[in-house]
C-alpha atoms as a PDB file:
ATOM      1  CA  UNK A   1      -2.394  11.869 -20.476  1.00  0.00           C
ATOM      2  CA  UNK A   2      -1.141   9.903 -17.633  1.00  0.00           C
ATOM      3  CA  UNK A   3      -0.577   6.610 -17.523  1.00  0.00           C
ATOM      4  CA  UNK A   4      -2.572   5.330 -14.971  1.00  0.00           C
ATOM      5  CA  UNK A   5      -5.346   6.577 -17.000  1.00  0.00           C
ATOM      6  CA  UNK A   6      -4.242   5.224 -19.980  1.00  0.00           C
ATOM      7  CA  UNK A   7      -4.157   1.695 -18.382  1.00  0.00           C
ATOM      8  CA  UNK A   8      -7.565   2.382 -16.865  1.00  0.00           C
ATOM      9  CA  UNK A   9      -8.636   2.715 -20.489  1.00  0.00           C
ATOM     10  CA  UNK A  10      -6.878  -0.171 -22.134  1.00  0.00           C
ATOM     11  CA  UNK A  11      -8.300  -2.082 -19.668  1.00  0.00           C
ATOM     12  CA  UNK A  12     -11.870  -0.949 -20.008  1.00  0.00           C
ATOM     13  CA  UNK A  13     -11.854  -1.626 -23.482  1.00  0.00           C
ATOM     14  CA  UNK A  14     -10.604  -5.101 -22.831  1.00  0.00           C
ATOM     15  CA  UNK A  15     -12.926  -6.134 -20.812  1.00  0.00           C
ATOM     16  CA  UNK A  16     -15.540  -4.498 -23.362  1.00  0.00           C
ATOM     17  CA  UNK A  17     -13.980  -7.127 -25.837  1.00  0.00           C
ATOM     18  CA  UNK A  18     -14.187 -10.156 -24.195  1.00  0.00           C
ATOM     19  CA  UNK A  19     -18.062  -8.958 -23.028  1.00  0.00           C
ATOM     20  CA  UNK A  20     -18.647  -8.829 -26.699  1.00  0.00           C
ATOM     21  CA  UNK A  21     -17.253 -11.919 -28.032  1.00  0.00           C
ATOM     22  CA  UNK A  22     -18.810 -13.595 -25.103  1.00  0.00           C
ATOM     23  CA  UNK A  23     -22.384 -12.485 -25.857  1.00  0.00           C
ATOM     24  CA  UNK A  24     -21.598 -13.436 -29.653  1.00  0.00           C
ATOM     25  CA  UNK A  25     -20.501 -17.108 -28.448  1.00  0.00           C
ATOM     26  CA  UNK A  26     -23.457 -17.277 -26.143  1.00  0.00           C
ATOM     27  CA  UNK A  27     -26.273 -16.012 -29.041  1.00  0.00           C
ATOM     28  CA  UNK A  28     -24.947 -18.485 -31.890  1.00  0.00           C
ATOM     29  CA  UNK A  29     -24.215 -21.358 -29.292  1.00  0.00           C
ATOM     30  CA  UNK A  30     -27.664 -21.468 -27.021  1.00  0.00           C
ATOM     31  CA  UNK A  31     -28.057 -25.097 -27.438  1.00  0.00           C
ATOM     32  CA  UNK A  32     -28.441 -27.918 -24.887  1.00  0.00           C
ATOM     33  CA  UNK A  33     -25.872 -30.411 -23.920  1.00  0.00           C
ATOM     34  CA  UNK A  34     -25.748 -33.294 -22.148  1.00  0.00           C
ATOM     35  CA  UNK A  35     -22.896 -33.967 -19.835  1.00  0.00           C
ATOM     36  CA  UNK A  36     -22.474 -37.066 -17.960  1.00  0.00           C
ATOM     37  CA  UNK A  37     -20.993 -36.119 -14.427  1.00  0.00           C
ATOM     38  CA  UNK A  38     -21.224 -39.675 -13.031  1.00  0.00           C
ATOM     39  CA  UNK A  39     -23.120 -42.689 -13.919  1.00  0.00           C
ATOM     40  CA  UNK A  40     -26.663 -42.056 -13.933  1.00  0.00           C
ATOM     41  CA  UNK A  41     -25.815 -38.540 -13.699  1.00  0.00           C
ATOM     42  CA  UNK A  42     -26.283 -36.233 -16.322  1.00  0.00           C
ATOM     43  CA  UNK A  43     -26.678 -32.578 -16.219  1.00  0.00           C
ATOM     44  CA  UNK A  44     -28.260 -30.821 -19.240  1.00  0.00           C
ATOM     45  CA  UNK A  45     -27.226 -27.238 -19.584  1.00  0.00           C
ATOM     46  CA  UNK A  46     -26.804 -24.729 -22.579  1.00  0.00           C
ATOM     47  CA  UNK A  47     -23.445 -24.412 -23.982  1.00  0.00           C
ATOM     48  CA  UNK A  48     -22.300 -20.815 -22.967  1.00  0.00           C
ATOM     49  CA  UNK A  49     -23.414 -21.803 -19.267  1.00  0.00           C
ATOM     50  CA  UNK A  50     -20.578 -24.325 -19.373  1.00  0.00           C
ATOM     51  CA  UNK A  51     -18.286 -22.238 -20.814  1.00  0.00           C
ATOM     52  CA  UNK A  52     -18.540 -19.495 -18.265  1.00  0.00           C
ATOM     53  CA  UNK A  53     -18.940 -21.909 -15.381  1.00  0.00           C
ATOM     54  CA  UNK A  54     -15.513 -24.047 -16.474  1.00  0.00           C
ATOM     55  CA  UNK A  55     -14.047 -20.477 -16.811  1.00  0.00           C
ATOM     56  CA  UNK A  56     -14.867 -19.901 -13.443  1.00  0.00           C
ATOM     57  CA  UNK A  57     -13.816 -22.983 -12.073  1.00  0.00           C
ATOM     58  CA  UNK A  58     -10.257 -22.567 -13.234  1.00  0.00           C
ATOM     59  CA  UNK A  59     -10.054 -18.546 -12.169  1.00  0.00           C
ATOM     60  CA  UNK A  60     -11.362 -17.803  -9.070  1.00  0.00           C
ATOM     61  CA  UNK A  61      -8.915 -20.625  -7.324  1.00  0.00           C
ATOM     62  CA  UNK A  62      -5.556 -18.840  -9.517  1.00  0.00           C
ATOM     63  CA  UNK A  63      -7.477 -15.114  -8.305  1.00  0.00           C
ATOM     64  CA  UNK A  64      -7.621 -15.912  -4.913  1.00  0.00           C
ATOM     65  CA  UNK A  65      -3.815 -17.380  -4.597  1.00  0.00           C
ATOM     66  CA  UNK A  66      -3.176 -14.325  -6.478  1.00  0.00           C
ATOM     67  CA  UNK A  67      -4.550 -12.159  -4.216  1.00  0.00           C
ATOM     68  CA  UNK A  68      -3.322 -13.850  -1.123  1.00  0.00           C
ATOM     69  CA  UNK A  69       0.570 -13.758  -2.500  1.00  0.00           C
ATOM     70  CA  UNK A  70       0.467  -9.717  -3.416  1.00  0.00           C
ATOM     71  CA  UNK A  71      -1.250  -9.156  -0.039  1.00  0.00           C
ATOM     72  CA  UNK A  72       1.786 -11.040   1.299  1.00  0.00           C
ATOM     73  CA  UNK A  73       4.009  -9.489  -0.810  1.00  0.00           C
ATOM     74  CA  UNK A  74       2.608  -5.561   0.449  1.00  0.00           C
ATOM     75  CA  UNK A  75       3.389  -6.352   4.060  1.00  0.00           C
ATOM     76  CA  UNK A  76       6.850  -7.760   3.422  1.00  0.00           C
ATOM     77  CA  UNK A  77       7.516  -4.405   1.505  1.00  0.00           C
ATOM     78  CA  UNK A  78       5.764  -2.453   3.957  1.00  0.00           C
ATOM     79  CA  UNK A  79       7.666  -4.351   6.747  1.00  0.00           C
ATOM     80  CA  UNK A  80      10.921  -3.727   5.130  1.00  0.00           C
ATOM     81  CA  UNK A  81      10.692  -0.438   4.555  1.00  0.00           C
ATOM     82  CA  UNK A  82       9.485   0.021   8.532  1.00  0.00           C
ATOM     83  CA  UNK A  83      12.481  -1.669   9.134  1.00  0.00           C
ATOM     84  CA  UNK A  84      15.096   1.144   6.543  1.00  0.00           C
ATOM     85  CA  UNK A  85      13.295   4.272   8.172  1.00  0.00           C
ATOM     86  CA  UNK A  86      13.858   2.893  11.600  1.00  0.00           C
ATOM     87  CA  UNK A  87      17.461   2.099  10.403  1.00  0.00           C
ATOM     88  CA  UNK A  88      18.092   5.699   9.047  1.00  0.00           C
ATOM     89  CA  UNK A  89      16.673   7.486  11.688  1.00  0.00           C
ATOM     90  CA  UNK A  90      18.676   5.306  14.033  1.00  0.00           C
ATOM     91  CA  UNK A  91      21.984   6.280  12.273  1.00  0.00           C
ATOM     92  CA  UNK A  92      21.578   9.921  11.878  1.00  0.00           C
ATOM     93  CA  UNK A  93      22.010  11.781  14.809  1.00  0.00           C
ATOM     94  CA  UNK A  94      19.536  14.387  16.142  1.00  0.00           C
ATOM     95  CA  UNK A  95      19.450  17.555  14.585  1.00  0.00           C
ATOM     96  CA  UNK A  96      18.898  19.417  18.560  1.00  0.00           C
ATOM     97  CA  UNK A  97      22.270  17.281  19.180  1.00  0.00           C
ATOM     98  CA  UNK A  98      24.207  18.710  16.251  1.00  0.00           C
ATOM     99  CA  UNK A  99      23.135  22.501  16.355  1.00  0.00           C
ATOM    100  CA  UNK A 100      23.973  22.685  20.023  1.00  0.00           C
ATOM    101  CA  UNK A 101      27.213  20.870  19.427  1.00  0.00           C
ATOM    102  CA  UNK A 102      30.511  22.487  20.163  1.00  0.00           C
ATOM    103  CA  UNK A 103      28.667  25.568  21.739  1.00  0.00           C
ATOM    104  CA  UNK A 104      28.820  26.074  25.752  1.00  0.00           C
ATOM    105  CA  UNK A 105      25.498  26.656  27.175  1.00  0.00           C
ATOM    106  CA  UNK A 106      26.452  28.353  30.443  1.00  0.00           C
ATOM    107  CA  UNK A 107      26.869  31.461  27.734  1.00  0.00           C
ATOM    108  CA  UNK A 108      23.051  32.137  26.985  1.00  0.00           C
ATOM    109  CA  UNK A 109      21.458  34.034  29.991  1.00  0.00           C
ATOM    110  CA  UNK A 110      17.762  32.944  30.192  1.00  0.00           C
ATOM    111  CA  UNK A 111      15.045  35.461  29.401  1.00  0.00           C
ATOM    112  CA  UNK A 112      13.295  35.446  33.322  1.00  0.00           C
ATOM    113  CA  UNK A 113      16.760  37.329  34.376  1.00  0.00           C
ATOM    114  CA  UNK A 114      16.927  41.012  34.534  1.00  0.00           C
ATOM    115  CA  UNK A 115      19.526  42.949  33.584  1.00  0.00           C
ATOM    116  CA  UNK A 116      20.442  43.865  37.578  1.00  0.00           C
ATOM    117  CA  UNK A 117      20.355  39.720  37.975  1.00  0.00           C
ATOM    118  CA  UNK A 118      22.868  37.194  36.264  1.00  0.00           C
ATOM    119  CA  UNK A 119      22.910  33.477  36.557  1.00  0.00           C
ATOM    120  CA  UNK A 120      26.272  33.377  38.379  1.00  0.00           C
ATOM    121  CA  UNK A 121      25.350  36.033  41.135  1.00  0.00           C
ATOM    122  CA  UNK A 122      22.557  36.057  44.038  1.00  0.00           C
ATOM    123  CA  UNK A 123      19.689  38.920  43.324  1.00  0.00           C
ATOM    124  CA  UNK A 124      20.570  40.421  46.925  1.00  0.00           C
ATOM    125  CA  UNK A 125      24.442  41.023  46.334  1.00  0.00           C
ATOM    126  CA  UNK A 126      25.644  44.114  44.326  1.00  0.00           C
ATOM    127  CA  UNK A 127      28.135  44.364  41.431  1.00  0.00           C
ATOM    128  CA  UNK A 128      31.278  45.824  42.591  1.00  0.00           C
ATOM    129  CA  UNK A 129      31.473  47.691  39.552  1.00  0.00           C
END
């Protein structure tokens, strides 16, 4: 099994868990409170209401700095490694450069000559030969 699958499934049953005990907490704890926001101000709510909504409160702030950083984080790689393949390709020389290298060229006779014509002498003149 692979274990990107396996973390999928860890994770699944996780979150399972915590669903679970949650609903348990909410079920033996649906009673009302009374909290006192500000002077004559008090908010009556059920327990598991203001458990999930202080839960919130503290997440979602530390989720979306977390967020924020990795997507930082991905274009600094992603920049950087721009940056190493432009380096690389930079350094190495071209591959038409090095196969041609040390070879004269004047040697290859192009294919739209005939066998009567040669680079090196007019179509019009014959070959003393």
């Amino acid at each position: 099994m692979k274990e990107a699958t396996l973390v999928k499934i860890i994770r699944t049953v996780v979150w399972v868990v915590i669903l679970i005990a949650l609903l348990l907490f909410a079920y033996f704890n649906w009673k009302p409170v009374e909290v006192k926001i500000w002077e004559g101000l008090i908010l009556e709510t059920k327990i598991p209401a203001l458990v999930v909504i202080s839960f919130l409160v503290g997440l979602i702030p530390m989720w979306l700095i977390h967020r924020a950083s990795r997507w930082q984080n991905r274009r600094r790689i992603a920049s950087l490694e721009n940056a190493v393949r432009n380096a690389t390709a930079a350094a190495e020389p071209a591959p038409s450069a090095q196969a041609t290298k040390g070879t004269d060229t004047n040697t290859e006779t192009p294919s739209s000559f005939t066998s009567t014509d040669t680079p090196h002498q007019p179509a019009n003149q014959q070959d003393p030969a």
